[in-house]
C-alpha atoms as a PDB file:
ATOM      1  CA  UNK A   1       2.915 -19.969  -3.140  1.00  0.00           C
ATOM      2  CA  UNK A   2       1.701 -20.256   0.471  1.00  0.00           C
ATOM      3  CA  UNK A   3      -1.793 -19.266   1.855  1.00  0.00           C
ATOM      4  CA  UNK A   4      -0.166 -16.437   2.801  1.00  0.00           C
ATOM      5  CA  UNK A   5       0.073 -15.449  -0.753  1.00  0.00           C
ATOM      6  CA  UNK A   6      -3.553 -15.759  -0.829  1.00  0.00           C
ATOM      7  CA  UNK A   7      -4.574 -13.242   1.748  1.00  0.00           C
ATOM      8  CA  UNK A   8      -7.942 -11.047   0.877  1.00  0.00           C
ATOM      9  CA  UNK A   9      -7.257  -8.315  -0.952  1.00  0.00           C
ATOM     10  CA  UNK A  10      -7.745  -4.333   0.135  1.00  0.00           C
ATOM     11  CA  UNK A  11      -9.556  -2.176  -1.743  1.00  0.00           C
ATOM     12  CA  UNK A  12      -8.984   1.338  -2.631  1.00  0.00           C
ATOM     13  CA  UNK A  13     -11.711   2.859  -0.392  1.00  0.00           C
ATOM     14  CA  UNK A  14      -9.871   0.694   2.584  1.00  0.00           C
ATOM     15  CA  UNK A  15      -6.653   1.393   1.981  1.00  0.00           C
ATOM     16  CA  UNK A  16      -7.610   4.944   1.649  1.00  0.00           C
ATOM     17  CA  UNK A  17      -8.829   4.866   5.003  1.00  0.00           C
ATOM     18  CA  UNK A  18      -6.171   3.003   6.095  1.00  0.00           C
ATOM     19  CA  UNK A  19      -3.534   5.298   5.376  1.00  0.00           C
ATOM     20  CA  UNK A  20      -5.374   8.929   5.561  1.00  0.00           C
ATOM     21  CA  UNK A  21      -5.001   9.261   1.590  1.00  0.00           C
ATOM     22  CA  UNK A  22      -8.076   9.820  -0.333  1.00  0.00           C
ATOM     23  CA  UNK A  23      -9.235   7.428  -3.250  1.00  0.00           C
ATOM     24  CA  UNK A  24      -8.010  10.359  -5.753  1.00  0.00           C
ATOM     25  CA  UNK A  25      -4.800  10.415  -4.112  1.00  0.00           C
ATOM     26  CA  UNK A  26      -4.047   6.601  -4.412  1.00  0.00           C
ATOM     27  CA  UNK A  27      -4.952   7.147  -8.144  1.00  0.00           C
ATOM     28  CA  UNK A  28      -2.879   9.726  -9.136  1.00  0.00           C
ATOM     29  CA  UNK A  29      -0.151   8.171  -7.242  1.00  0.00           C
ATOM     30  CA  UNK A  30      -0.908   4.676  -9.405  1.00  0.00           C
ATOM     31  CA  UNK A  31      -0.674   6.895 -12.753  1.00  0.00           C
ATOM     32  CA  UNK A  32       2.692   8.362 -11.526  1.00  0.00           C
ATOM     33  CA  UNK A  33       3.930   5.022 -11.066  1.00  0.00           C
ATOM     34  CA  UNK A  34       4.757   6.008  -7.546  1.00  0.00           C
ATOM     35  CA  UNK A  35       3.069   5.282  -4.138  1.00  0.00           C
ATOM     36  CA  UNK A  36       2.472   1.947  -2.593  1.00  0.00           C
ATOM     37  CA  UNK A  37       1.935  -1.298  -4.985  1.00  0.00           C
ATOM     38  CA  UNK A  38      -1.146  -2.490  -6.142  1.00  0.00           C
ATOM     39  CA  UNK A  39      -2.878  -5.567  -8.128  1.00  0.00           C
ATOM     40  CA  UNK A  40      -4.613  -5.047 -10.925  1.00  0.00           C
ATOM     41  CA  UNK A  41      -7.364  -7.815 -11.658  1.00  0.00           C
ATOM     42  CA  UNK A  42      -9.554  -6.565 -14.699  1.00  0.00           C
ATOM     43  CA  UNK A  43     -10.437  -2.977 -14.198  1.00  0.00           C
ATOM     44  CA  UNK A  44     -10.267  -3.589 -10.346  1.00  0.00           C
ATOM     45  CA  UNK A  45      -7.556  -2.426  -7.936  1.00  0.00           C
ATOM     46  CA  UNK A  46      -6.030  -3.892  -4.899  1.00  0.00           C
ATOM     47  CA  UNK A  47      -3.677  -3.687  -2.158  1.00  0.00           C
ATOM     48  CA  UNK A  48      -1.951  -6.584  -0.560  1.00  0.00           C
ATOM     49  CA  UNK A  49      -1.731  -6.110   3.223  1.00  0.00           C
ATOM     50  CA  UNK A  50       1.888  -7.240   3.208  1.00  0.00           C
ATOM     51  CA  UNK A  51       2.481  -4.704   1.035  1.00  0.00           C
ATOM     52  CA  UNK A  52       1.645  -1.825   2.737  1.00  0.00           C
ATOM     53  CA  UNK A  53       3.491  -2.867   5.339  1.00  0.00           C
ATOM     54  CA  UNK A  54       6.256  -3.181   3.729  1.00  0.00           C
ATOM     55  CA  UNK A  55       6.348  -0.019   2.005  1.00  0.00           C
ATOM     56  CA  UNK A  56       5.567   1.914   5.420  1.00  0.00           C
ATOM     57  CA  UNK A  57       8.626   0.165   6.717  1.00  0.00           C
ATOM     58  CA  UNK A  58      10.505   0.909   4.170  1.00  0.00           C
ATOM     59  CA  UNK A  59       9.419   5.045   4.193  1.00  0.00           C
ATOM     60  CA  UNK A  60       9.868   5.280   7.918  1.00  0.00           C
ATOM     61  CA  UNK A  61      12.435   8.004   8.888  1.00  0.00           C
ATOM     62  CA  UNK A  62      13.581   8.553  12.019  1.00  0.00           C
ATOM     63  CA  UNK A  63      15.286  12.141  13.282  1.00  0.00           C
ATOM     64  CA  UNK A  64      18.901  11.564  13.388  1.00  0.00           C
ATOM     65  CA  UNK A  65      18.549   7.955  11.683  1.00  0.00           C
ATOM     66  CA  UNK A  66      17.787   6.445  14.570  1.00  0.00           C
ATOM     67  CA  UNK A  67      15.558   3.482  14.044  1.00  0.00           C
ATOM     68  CA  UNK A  68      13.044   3.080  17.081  1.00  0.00           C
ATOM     69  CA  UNK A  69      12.486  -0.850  16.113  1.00  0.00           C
END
């Protein structure tokens, strides 16, 4: 694992601001086992940065498939 790996942690109140979806949104989303990925430690949750990143990368369409990158 790199430093990297270690990167501080989002929490759900960031990430909610972060993407425009509220807290209750990210929950239901984590009960639905759908929705970007998360860390559980305890009874806390967190985002990775990385993570997000990748999964808006991943859920970015483009009209006609064309990829803007």
């Amino acid at each position: 694992m790199t430093d990297q790996d270690f990167q501080r942690l989002l929490t759900v109140s960031e990430v909610a601001e972060l993407t425009g979806l509220t807290e209750n949104a990210l929950k239901g989303q984590r009960q639905r086992g759908i929705g970007l990925p998360y860390v559980k430690i305890g009874h806390f949750v967190r985002y990775r940065r990385d993570h997000i990143a990748r999964f808006f990368n991943d859920n970015t369409f483009y009209p006609n498939g064309e990829d803007n990158d």
